[in-house]
Protein backbone atom coordinates (compact mmCIF):
# COMPACT_ATOMS: atom_id res chain seq x y z
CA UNK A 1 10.32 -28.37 23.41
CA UNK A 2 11.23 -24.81 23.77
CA UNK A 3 10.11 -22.95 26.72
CA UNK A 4 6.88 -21.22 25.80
CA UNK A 5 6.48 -22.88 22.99
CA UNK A 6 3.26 -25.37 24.27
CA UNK A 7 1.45 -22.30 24.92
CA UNK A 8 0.65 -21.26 21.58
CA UNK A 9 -2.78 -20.17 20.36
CA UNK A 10 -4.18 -22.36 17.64
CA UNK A 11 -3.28 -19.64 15.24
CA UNK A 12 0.04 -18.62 15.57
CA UNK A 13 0.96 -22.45 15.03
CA UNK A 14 0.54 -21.93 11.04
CA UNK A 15 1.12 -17.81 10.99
CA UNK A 16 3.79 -16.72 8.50
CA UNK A 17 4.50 -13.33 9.41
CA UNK A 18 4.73 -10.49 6.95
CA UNK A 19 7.95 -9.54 5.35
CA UNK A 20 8.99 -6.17 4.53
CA UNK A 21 10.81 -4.65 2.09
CA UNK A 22 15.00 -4.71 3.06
CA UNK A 23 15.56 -1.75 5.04
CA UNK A 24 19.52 -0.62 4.71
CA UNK A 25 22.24 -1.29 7.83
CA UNK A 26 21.82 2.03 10.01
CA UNK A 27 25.06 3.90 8.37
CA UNK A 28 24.98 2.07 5.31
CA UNK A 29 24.13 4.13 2.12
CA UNK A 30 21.36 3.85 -0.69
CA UNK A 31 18.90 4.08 -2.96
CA UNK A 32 15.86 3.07 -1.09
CA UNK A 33 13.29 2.24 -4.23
CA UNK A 34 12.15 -0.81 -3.00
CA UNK A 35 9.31 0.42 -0.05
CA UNK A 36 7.69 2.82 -1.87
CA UNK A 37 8.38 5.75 0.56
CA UNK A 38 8.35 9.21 -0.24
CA UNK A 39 11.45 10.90 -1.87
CA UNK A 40 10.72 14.42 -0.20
CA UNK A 41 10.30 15.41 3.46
CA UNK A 42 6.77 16.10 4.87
CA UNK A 43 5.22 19.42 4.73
CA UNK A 44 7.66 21.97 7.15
CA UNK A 45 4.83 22.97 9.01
CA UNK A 46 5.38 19.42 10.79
CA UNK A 47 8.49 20.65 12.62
CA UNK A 48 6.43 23.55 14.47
CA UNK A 49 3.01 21.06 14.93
CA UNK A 50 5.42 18.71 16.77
CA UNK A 51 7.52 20.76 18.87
CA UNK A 52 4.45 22.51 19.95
CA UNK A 53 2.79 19.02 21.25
CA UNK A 54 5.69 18.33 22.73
CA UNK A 55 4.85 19.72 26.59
CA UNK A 56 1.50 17.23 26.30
CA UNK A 57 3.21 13.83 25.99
CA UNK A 58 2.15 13.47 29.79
CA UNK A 59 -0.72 13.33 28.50
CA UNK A 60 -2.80 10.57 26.97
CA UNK A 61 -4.11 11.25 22.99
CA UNK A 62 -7.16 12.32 22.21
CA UNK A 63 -8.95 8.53 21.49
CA UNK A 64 -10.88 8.94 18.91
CA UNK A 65 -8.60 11.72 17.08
CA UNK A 66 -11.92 14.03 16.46
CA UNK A 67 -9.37 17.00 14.93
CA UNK A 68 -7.96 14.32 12.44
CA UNK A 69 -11.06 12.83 11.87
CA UNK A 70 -12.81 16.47 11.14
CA UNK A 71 -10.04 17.43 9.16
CA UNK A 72 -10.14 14.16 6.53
CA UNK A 73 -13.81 14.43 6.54
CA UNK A 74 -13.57 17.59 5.54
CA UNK A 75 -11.27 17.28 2.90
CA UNK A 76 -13.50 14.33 1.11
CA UNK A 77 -16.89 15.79 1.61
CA UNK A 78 -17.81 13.61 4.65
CA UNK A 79 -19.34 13.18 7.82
CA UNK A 80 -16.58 12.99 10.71
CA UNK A 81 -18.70 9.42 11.85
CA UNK A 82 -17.75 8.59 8.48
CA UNK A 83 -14.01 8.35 9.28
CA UNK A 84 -11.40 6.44 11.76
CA UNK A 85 -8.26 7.38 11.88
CA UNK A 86 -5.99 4.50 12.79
CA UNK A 87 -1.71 3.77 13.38
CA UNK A 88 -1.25 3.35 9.81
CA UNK A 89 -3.55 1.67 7.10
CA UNK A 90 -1.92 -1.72 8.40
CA UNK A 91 -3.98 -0.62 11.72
CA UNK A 92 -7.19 -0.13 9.46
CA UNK A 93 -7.11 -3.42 7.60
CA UNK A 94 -6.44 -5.61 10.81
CA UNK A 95 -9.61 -3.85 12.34
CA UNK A 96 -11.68 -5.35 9.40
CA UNK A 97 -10.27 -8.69 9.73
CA UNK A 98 -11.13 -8.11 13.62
CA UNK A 99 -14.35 -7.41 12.71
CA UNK A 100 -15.79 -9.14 9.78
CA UNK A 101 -13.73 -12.64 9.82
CA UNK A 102 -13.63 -15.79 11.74
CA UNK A 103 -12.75 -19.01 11.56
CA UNK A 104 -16.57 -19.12 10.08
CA UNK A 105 -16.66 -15.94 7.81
CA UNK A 106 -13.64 -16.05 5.02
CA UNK A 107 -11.56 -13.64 4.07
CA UNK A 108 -10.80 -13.27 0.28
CA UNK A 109 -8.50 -11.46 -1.48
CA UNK A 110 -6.77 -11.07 -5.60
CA UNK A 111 -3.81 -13.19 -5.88
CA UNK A 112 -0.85 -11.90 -6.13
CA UNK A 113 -1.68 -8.41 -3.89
CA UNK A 114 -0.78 -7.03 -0.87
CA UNK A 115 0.84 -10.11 1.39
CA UNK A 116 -0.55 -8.43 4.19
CA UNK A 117 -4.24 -9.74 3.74
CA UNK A 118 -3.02 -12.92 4.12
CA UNK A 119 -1.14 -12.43 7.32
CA UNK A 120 -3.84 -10.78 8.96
CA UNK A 121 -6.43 -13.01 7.76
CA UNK A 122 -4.28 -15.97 9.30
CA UNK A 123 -3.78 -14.40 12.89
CA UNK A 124 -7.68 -13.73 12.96
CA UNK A 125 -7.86 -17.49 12.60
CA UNK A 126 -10.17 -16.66 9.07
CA UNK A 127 -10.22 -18.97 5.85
CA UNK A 128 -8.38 -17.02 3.18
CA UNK A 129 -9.75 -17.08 -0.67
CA UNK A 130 -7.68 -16.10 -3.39
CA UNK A 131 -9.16 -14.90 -6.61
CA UNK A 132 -6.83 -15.29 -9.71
CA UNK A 133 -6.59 -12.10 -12.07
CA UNK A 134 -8.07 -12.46 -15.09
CA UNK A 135 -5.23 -11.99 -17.72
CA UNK A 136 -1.59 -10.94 -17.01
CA UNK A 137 -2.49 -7.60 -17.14
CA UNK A 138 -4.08 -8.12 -13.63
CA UNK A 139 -7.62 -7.28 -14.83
CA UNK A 140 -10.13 -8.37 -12.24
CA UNK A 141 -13.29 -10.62 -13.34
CA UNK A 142 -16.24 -8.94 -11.17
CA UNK A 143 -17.52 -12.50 -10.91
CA UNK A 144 -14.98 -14.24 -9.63
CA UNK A 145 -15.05 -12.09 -6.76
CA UNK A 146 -18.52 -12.19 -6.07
CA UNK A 147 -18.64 -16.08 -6.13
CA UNK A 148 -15.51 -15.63 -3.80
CA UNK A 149 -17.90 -16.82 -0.66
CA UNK A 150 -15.88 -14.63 1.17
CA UNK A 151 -17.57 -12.28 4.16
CA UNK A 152 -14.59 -9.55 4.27
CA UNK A 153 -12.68 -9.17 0.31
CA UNK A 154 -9.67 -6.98 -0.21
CA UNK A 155 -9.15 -4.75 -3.21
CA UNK A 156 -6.03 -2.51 -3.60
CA UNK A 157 -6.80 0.16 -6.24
CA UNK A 158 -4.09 1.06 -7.16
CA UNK A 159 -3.09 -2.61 -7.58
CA UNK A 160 0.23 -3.40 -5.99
CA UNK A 161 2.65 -4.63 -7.14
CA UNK A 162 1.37 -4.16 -10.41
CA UNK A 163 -0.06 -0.29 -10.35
CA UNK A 164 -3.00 -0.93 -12.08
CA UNK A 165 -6.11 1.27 -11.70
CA UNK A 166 -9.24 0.03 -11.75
CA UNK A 167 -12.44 1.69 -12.88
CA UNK A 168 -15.41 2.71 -11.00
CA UNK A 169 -17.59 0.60 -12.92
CA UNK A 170 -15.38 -2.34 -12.69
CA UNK A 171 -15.85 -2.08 -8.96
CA UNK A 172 -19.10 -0.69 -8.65
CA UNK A 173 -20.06 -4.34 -10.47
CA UNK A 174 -18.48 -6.20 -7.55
CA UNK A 175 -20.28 -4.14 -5.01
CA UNK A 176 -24.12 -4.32 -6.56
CA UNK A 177 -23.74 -8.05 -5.90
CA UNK A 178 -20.92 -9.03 -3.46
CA UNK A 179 -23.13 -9.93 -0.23
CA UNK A 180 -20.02 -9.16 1.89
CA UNK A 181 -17.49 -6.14 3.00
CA UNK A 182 -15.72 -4.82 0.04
CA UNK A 183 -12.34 -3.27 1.66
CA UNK A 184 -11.08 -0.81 -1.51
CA UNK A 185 -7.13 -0.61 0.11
CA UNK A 186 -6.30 2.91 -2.12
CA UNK A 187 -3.13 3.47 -0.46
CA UNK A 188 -1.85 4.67 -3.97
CA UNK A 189 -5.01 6.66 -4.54
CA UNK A 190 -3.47 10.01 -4.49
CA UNK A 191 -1.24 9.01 -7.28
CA UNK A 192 -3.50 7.75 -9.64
CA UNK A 193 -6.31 9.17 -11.93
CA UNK A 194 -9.34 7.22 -10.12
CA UNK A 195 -10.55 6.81 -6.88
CA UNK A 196 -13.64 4.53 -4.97
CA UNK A 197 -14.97 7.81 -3.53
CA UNK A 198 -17.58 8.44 -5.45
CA UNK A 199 -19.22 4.96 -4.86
CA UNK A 200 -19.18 6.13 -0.31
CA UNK A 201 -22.87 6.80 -0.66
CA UNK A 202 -24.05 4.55 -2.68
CA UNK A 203 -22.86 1.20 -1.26
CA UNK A 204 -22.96 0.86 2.48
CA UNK A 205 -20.91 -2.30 2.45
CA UNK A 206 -17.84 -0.22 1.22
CA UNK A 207 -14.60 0.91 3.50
CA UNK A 208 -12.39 2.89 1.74
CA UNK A 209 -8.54 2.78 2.94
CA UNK A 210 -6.04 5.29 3.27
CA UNK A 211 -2.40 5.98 4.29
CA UNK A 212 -0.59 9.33 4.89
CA UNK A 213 3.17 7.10 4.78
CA UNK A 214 3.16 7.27 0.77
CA UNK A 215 1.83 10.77 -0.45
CA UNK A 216 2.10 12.64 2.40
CA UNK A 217 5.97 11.53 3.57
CA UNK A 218 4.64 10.01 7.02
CA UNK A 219 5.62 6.54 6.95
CA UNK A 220 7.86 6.59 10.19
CA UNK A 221 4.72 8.34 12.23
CA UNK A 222 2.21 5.65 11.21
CA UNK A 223 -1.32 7.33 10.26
CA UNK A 224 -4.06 5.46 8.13
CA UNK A 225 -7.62 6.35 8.04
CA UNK A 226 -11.20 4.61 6.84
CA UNK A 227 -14.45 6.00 4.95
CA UNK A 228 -17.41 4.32 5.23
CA UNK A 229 -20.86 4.38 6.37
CA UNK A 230 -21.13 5.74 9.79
CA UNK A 231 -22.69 2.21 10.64
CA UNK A 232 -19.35 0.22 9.57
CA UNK A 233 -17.31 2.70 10.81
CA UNK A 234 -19.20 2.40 14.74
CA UNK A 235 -18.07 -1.37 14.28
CA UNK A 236 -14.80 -0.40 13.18
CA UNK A 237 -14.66 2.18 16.70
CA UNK A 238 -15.74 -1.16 18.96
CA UNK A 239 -12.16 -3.16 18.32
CA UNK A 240 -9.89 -0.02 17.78
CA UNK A 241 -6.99 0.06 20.28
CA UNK A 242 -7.99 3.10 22.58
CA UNK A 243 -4.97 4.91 21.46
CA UNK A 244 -3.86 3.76 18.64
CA UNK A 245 -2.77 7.03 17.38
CA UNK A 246 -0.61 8.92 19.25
CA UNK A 247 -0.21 12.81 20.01
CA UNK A 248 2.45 13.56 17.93
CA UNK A 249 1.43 11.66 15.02
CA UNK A 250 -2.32 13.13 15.78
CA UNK A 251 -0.63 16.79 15.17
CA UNK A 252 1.85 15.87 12.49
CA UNK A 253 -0.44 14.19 10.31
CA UNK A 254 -2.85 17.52 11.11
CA UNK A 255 0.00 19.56 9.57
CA UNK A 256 0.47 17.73 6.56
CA UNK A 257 -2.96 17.45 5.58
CA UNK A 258 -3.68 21.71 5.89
CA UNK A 259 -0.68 21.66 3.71
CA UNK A 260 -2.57 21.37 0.43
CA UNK A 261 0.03 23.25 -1.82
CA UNK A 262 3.28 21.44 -0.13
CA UNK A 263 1.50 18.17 -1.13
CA UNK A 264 0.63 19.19 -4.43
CA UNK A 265 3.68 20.15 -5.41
CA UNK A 266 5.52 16.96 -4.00
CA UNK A 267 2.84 14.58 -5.61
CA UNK A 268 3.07 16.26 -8.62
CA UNK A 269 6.91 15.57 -9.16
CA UNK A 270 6.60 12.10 -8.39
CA UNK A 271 4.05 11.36 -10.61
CA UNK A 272 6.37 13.50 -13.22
CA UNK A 273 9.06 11.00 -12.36
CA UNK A 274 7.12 8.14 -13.09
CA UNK A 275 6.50 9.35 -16.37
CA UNK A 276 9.69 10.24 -17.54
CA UNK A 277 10.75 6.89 -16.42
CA UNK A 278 8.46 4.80 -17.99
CA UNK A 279 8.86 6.34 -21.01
CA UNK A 280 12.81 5.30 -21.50
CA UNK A 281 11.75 1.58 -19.88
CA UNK A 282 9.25 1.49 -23.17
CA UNK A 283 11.50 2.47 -25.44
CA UNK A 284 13.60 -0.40 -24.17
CA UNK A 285 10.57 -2.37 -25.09
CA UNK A 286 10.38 -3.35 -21.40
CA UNK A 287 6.55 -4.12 -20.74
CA UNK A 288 6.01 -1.30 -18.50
CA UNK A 289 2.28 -1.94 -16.44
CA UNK A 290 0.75 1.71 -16.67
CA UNK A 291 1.06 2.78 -12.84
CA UNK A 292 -1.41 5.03 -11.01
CA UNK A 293 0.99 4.51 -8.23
CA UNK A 294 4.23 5.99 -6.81
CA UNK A 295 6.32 2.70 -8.39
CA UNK A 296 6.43 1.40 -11.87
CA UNK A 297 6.26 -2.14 -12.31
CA UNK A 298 8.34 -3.53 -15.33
CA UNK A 299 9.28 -6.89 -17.04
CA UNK A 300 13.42 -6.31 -17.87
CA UNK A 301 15.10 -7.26 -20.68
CA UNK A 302 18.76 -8.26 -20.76
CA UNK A 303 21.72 -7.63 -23.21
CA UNK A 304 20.74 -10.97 -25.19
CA UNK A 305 17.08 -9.48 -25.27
CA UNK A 306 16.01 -12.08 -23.13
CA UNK A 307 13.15 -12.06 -19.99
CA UNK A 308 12.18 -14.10 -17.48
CA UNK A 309 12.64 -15.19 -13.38
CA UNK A 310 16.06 -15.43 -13.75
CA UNK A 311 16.77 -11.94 -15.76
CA UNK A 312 14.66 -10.37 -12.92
CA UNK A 313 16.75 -11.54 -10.47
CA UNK A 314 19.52 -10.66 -12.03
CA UNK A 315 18.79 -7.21 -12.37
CA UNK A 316 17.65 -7.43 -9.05
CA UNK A 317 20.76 -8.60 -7.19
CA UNK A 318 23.44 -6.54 -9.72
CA UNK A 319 21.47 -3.25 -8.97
CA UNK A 320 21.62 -4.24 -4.92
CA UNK A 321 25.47 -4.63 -5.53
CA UNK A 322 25.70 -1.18 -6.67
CA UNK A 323 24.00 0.28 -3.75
CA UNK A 324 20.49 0.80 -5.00
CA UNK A 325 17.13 -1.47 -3.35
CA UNK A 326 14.23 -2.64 -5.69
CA UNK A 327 11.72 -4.92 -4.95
CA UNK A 328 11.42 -8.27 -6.71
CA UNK A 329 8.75 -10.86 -6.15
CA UNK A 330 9.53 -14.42 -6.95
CA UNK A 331 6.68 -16.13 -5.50
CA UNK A 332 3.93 -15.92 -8.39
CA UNK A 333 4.45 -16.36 -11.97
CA UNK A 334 2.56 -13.37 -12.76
CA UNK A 335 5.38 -11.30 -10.60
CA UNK A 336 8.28 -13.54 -11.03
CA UNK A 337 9.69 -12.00 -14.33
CA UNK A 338 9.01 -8.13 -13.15
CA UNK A 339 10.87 -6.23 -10.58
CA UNK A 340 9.15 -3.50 -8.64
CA UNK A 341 10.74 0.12 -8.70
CA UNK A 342 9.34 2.77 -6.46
CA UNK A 343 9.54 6.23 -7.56
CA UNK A 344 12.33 8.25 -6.02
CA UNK A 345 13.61 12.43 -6.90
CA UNK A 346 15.14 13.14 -10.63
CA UNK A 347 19.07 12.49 -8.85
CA UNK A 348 17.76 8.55 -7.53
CA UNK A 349 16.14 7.71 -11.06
CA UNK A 350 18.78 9.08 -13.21
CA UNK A 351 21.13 7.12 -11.20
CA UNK A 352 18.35 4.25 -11.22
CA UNK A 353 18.49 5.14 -15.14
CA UNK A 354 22.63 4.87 -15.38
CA UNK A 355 22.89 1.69 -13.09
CA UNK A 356 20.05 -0.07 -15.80
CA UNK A 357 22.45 0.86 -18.70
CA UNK A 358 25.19 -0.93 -17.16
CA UNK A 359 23.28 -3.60 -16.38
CA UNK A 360 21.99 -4.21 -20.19
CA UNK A 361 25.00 -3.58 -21.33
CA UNK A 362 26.96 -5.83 -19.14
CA UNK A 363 28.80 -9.00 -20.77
CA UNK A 364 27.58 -12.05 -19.19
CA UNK A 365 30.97 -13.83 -16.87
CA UNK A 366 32.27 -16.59 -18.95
């Protein structure tokens, strides 16, 4: 037996950890649309928030983050004991787990969604549910959910991989009933055309999730936040790492937010992007999921007009040969014939746009 290896806690005997999206050998070139990052830089007034902070790294962060936290409450007509500010969204959604799961009280979650539920469910030592979609559109039944049994259920609205928004009502059924925590993950939020927001002060079970790494171009500083009741959030404050954000981050993310036109703007092309390219994949006659999210999700069809697995992965591999990363998810049948493309500048999709050409138009090796 490997040295170490007795000493293992119950749970890490069964963990699978999570697996992230391929990131590119450091000096090796391309295409990154397979994480979902950002195409543009943050906000410039970053550069000027960092340097400044950069005399106070002797000194420990502010814990809480009360600037952050008065600055998101602000900007969603909130209380600032309504918000927690955490080291990414990641950081967020293991604090619920921490919280509001056990090996008594399960965790449930939609299957396929975010992998991440899973993993974080397992290290907590918690029961995982998984509630099927209701169609291959990945419309949820409210009462599946809701006979779930779970304590602690993950949403992610935007749905990812797929991009689908859901409606208020649609989760505003699931919360009149569900006798648990509802966790709304809206890491895509700023994308889409609906948001959970307006159902903060009506439901005190909710928590509301979000990230500044997609929209606001922060994914290498790690920043995430919570809304909720100032009740859930106080739980929430009790397991938080005492500084789990750290100075520079603190100020960065700061920046970003005040920079309501810089975001704007950036937000705006992306979601012009996804447009534009969703419009050629339908003409293809590709079935194209409609996205509220920075990445379109989209069934491919090859030269023979054929779909499937193995025509994802296909496209999949020949577009990775040609120097550009996409996601593709063989593990559930509803994923396993899509391939996940996240939005990138006009220059990556029309060279996203050329490379599919080739690739439909490519004569099969004989």
């Amino acid at each position: 037996m490997a040295h170490g290896v007795e000493y293992r806690s119950r749970n890490i005997l069964s963990h699978k950890a999570y697996v992230p999206g391929e990131q590119p050998v450091t000096g090796g070139e391309a295409i990154k649309l397979n994480t979902n990052e950002n195409p543009y830089p943050p906000s410039p007034e970053i550069k000027g928030a960092i340097l400044a902070e950069l005399q106070a790294l002797r000194l420990y962060p502010n814990s809480p983050a009360n600037e952050l936290r008065e600055c998101i409450s602000d900007l969603h007509g909130l209380t600032a004991e309504q918000v927690i500010v955490g080291n990414g969204s990641d950081d967020i959604l293991n604090l619920c787990t921490r919280c509001f799961s056990d090996d008594r009280l399960r965790v449930g979650m939609l299957d396929p969604s975010y992998s991440l539920y899973e993993v974080i469910a397992s290290l907590q030592g918690s029961s995982l549910t998984c509630v099927p979609f209701a169609d291959d559109a990945f419309s949820i039944d409210p009462d599946s959910v809701i006979r779930s049994g779970a304590n602690l259920f993950f949403i992610t609205s935007p749905h990812a991989p797929s991009g689908r928004e859901y409606t208020e009502g649609c989760l505003r059924k699931i919360l009149e009933t569900f006798e648990g925590i509802v966790v709304i993950d809206e890491a895509y939020a700023d994308f889409a055309g609906q948001n959970a927001l307006g159902l903060l002060g009506e439901f005190s079970n909710l928590i509301i999730t979000r990230t500044l790494s997609k929209s606001y171009s922060l994914a290498g500083l790690r920043v995430g936040y919570a809304l909720s009741s100032p009740e859930l959030i106080s739980i929430l404050d009790q397991a938080r790492d005492v500084y789990n954000v750290d100075r520079l981050a603190q100020v960065a993310a700061l920046a970003c937010l005040k920079d309501r036109a810089y975001f704007e703007n950036t937000r705006d092309q992306i979601i012009k992007e996804r447009k534009r390219t969703v419009l050629t994949l339908v003409e293809w006659e590709w079935k194209t999921c409609p996205s509220g999210a920075n990445f379109i999700f989209t069934k491919p069809v090859n030269r023979k007009g054929e779909t499937g697995p193995a025509v994802a992965k296909d496209l999949y591999e020949f577009l990775a040969t040609r120097g550009i990363l996409i996601r593709y998810f063989p593990q559930h049948a509803l994923t396993s014939s899509h391939v996940r493309i996240s939005v990138g500048n006009r220059e990556d999709m029309d060279m996203l746009l050329e490379r599919l050409i080739e690739w439909k138009h490519q004569e099969k090796p004989k």
